[in-house]
C-alpha atoms as a PDB file:
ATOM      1  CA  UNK A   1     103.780  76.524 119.089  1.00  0.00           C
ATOM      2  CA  UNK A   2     100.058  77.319 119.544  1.00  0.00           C
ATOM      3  CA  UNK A   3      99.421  80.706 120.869  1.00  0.00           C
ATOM      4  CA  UNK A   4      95.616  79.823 121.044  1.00  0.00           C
ATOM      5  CA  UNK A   5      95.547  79.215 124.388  1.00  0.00           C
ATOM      6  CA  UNK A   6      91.983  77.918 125.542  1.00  0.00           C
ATOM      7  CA  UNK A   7      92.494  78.955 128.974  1.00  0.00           C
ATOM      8  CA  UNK A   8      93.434  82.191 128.229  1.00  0.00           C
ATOM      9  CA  UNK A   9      91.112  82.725 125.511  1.00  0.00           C
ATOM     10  CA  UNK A  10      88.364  85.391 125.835  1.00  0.00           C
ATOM     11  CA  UNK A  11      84.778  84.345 125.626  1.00  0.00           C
ATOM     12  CA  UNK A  12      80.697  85.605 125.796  1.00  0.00           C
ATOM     13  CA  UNK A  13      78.216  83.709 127.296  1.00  0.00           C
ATOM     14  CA  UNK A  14      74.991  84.575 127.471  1.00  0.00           C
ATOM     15  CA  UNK A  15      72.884  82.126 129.869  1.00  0.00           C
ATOM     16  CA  UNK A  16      68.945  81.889 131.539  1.00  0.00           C
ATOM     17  CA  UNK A  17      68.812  80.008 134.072  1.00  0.00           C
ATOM     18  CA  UNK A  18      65.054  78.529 134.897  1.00  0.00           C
ATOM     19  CA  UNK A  19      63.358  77.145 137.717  1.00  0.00           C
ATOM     20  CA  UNK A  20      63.215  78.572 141.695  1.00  0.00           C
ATOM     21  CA  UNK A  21      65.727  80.939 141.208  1.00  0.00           C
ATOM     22  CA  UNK A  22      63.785  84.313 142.408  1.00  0.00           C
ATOM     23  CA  UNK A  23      63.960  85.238 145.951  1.00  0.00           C
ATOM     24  CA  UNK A  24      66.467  83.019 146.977  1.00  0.00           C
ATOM     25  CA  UNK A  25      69.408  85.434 146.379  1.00  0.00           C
ATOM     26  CA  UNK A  26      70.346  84.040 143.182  1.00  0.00           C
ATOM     27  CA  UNK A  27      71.630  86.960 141.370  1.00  0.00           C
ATOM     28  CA  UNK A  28      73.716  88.518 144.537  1.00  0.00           C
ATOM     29  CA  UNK A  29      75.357  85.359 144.758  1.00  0.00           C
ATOM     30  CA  UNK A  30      76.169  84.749 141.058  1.00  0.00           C
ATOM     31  CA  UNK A  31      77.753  88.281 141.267  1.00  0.00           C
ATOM     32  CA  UNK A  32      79.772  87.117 144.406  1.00  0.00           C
ATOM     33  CA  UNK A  33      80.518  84.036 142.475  1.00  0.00           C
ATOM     34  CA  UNK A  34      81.443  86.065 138.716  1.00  0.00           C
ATOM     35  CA  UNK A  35      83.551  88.602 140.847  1.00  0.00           C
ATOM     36  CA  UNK A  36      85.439  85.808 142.354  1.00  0.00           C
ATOM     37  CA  UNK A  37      86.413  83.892 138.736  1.00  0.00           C
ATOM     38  CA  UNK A  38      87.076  87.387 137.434  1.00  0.00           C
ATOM     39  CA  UNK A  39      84.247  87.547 135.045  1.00  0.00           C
ATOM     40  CA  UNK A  40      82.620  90.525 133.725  1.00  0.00           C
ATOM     41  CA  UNK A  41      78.760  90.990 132.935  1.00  0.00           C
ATOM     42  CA  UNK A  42      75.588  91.122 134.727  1.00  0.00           C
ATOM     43  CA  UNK A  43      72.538  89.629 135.888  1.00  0.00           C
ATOM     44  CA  UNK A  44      69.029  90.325 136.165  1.00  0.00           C
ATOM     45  CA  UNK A  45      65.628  88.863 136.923  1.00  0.00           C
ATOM     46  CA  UNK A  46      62.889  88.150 134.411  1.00  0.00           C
ATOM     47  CA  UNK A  47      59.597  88.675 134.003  1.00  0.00           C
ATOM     48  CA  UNK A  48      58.715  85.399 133.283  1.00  0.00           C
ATOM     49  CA  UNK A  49      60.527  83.764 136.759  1.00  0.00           C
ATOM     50  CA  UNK A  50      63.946  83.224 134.703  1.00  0.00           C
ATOM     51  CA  UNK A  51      67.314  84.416 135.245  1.00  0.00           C
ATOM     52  CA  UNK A  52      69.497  86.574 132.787  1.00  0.00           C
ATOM     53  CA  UNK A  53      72.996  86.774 132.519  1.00  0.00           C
ATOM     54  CA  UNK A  54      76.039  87.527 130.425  1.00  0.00           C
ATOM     55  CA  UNK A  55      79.204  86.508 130.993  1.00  0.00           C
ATOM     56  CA  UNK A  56      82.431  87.350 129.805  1.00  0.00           C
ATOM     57  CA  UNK A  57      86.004  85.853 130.533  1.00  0.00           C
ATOM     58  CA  UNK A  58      88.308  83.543 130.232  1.00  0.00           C
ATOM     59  CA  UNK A  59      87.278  80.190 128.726  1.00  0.00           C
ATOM     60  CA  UNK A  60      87.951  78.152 132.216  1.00  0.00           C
ATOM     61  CA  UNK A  61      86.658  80.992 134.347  1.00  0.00           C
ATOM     62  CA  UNK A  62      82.961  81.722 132.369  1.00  0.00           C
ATOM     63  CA  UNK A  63      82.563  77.684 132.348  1.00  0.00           C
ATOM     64  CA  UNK A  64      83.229  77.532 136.344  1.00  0.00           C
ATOM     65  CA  UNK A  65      80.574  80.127 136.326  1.00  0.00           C
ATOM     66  CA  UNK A  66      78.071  78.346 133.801  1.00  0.00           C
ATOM     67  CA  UNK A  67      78.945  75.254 136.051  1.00  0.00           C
ATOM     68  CA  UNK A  68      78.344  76.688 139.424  1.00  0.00           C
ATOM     69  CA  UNK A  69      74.890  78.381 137.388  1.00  0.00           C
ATOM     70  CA  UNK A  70      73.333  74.692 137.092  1.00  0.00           C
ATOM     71  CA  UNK A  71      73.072  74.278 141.141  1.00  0.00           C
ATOM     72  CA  UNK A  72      73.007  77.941 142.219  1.00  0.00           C
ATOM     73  CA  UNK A  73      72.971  78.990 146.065  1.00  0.00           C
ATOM     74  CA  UNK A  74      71.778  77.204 148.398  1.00  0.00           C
ATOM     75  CA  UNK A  75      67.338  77.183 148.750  1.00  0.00           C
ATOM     76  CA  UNK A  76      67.209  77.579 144.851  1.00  0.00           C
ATOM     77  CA  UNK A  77      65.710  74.903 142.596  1.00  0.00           C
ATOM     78  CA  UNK A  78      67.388  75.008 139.029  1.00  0.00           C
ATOM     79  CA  UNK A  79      65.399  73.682 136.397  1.00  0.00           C
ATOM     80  CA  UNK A  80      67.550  73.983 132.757  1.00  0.00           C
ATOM     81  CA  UNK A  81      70.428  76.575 132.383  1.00  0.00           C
ATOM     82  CA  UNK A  82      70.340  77.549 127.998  1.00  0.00           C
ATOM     83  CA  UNK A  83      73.964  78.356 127.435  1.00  0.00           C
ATOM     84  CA  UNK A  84      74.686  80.662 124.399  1.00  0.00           C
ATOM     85  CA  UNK A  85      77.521  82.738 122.490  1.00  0.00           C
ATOM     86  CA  UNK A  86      77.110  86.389 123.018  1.00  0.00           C
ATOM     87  CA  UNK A  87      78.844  89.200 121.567  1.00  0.00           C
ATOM     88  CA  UNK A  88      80.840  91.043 124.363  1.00  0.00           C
ATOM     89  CA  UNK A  89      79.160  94.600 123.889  1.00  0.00           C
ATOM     90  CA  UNK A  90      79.436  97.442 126.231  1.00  0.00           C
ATOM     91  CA  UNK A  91      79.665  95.114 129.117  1.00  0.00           C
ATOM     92  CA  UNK A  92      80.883  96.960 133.401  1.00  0.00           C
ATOM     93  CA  UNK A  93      84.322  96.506 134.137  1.00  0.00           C
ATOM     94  CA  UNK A  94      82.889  94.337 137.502  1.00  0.00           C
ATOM     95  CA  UNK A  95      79.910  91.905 137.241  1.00  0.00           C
ATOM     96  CA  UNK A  96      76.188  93.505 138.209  1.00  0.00           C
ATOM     97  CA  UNK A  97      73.076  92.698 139.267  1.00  0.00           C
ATOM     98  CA  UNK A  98      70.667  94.809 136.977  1.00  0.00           C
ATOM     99  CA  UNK A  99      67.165  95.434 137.381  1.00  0.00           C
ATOM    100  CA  UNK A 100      64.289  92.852 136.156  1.00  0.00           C
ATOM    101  CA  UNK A 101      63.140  92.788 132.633  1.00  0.00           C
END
Protein backbone atom coordinates (compact mmCIF):
# COMPACT_ATOMS: atom_id res chain seq x y z
CA UNK A 1 0.00 0.00 0.00
CA UNK A 2 1.17 3.53 -0.94
CA UNK A 3 0.78 5.99 1.79
CA UNK A 4 1.95 8.78 -0.69
CA UNK A 5 -1.15 10.00 -1.34
CA UNK A 6 -1.03 12.84 -4.10
CA UNK A 7 -4.17 14.30 -3.03
CA UNK A 8 -3.31 14.55 0.31
CA UNK A 9 0.14 15.50 -0.17
CA UNK A 10 1.36 18.95 1.00
CA UNK A 11 2.77 21.33 -1.51
CA UNK A 12 4.41 25.22 -2.19
CA UNK A 13 3.70 27.09 -5.02
CA UNK A 14 4.94 30.12 -5.66
CA UNK A 15 3.17 31.84 -8.85
CA UNK A 16 3.15 35.64 -10.84
CA UNK A 17 0.59 36.05 -12.64
CA UNK A 18 1.06 38.83 -15.64
CA UNK A 19 -1.07 40.83 -17.70
CA UNK A 20 -4.38 43.21 -16.57
CA UNK A 21 -4.52 41.94 -13.33
CA UNK A 22 -4.29 45.39 -11.19
CA UNK A 23 -7.41 47.13 -10.36
CA UNK A 24 -9.69 44.62 -11.27
CA UNK A 25 -9.88 42.98 -7.80
CA UNK A 26 -7.58 40.30 -8.56
CA UNK A 27 -5.95 39.69 -5.33
CA UNK A 28 -9.37 39.97 -3.09
CA UNK A 29 -10.74 37.45 -5.20
CA UNK A 30 -7.80 34.98 -5.31
CA UNK A 31 -8.02 35.23 -1.44
CA UNK A 32 -11.84 34.45 -1.67
CA UNK A 33 -10.90 31.77 -4.06
CA UNK A 34 -7.51 30.26 -1.75
CA UNK A 35 -9.84 30.49 1.41
CA UNK A 36 -12.40 28.46 -0.30
CA UNK A 37 -9.82 25.36 -1.51
CA UNK A 38 -8.31 25.70 1.95
CA UNK A 39 -5.02 27.05 0.91
CA UNK A 40 -2.70 29.02 2.89
CA UNK A 41 -0.40 32.00 1.63
CA UNK A 42 -0.77 35.38 0.30
CA UNK A 43 -0.89 37.73 -2.41
CA UNK A 44 0.34 40.97 -3.34
CA UNK A 45 0.73 43.44 -6.17
CA UNK A 46 3.95 44.31 -7.95
CA UNK A 47 5.69 47.01 -8.93
CA UNK A 48 6.13 46.08 -12.24
CA UNK A 49 2.00 45.42 -12.99
CA UNK A 50 2.45 41.56 -11.92
CA UNK A 51 0.85 39.55 -9.37
CA UNK A 52 2.59 37.63 -6.42
CA UNK A 53 1.51 34.77 -4.69
CA UNK A 54 2.35 31.73 -2.62
CA UNK A 55 0.43 28.99 -2.16
CA UNK A 56 0.40 26.22 0.05
CA UNK A 57 -1.90 23.03 0.27
CA UNK A 58 -2.91 20.09 -0.78
CA UNK A 59 -1.71 18.92 -4.21
CA UNK A 60 -5.47 19.02 -5.82
CA UNK A 61 -6.43 22.12 -3.90
CA UNK A 62 -3.07 24.58 -4.83
CA UNK A 63 -3.58 23.24 -8.62
CA UNK A 64 -7.48 24.33 -8.56
CA UNK A 65 -6.00 27.53 -7.40
CA UNK A 66 -3.04 27.76 -10.04
CA UNK A 67 -5.93 26.74 -12.49
CA UNK A 68 -8.52 29.24 -11.54
CA UNK A 69 -5.05 31.86 -11.50
CA UNK A 70 -4.79 31.49 -15.49
CA UNK A 71 -8.43 33.24 -16.07
CA UNK A 72 -8.77 35.25 -12.84
CA UNK A 73 -12.06 37.33 -12.00
CA UNK A 74 -14.01 38.55 -14.18
CA UNK A 75 -12.61 42.28 -16.17
CA UNK A 76 -8.96 40.90 -15.78
CA UNK A 77 -6.78 40.07 -18.79
CA UNK A 78 -4.18 37.25 -17.87
CA UNK A 79 -1.25 37.20 -19.88
CA UNK A 80 1.27 34.05 -18.57
CA UNK A 81 0.92 32.62 -14.97
CA UNK A 82 5.09 31.24 -14.03
CA UNK A 83 4.33 28.40 -11.70
CA UNK A 84 7.18 27.47 -9.24
CA UNK A 85 8.16 25.22 -6.08
CA UNK A 86 8.45 27.27 -3.00
CA UNK A 87 9.56 26.40 0.32
CA UNK A 88 6.56 26.72 2.79
CA UNK A 89 8.24 29.33 5.25
CA UNK A 90 6.49 31.26 7.87
CA UNK A 91 3.39 31.34 5.81
CA UNK A 92 -0.65 32.92 7.91
CA UNK A 93 -2.73 30.26 9.00
CA UNK A 94 -5.59 31.96 6.34
CA UNK A 95 -4.60 33.27 2.85
CA UNK A 96 -3.76 37.34 2.62
CA UNK A 97 -3.65 39.97 0.50
CA UNK A 98 -0.28 41.82 1.39
CA UNK A 99 0.82 45.08 0.40
CA UNK A 100 2.61 45.83 -3.16
CA UNK A 101 6.24 45.25 -3.64
Amino acid sequence: MNDANPLTKVITRHLRITGRVQGVGYRWNMAQQAQALGVSGWVRNRLDGSVEAVACGPVDAVQALVDWAQSGPMGARVDGVVVSEAEGGELPSGFEQQETV
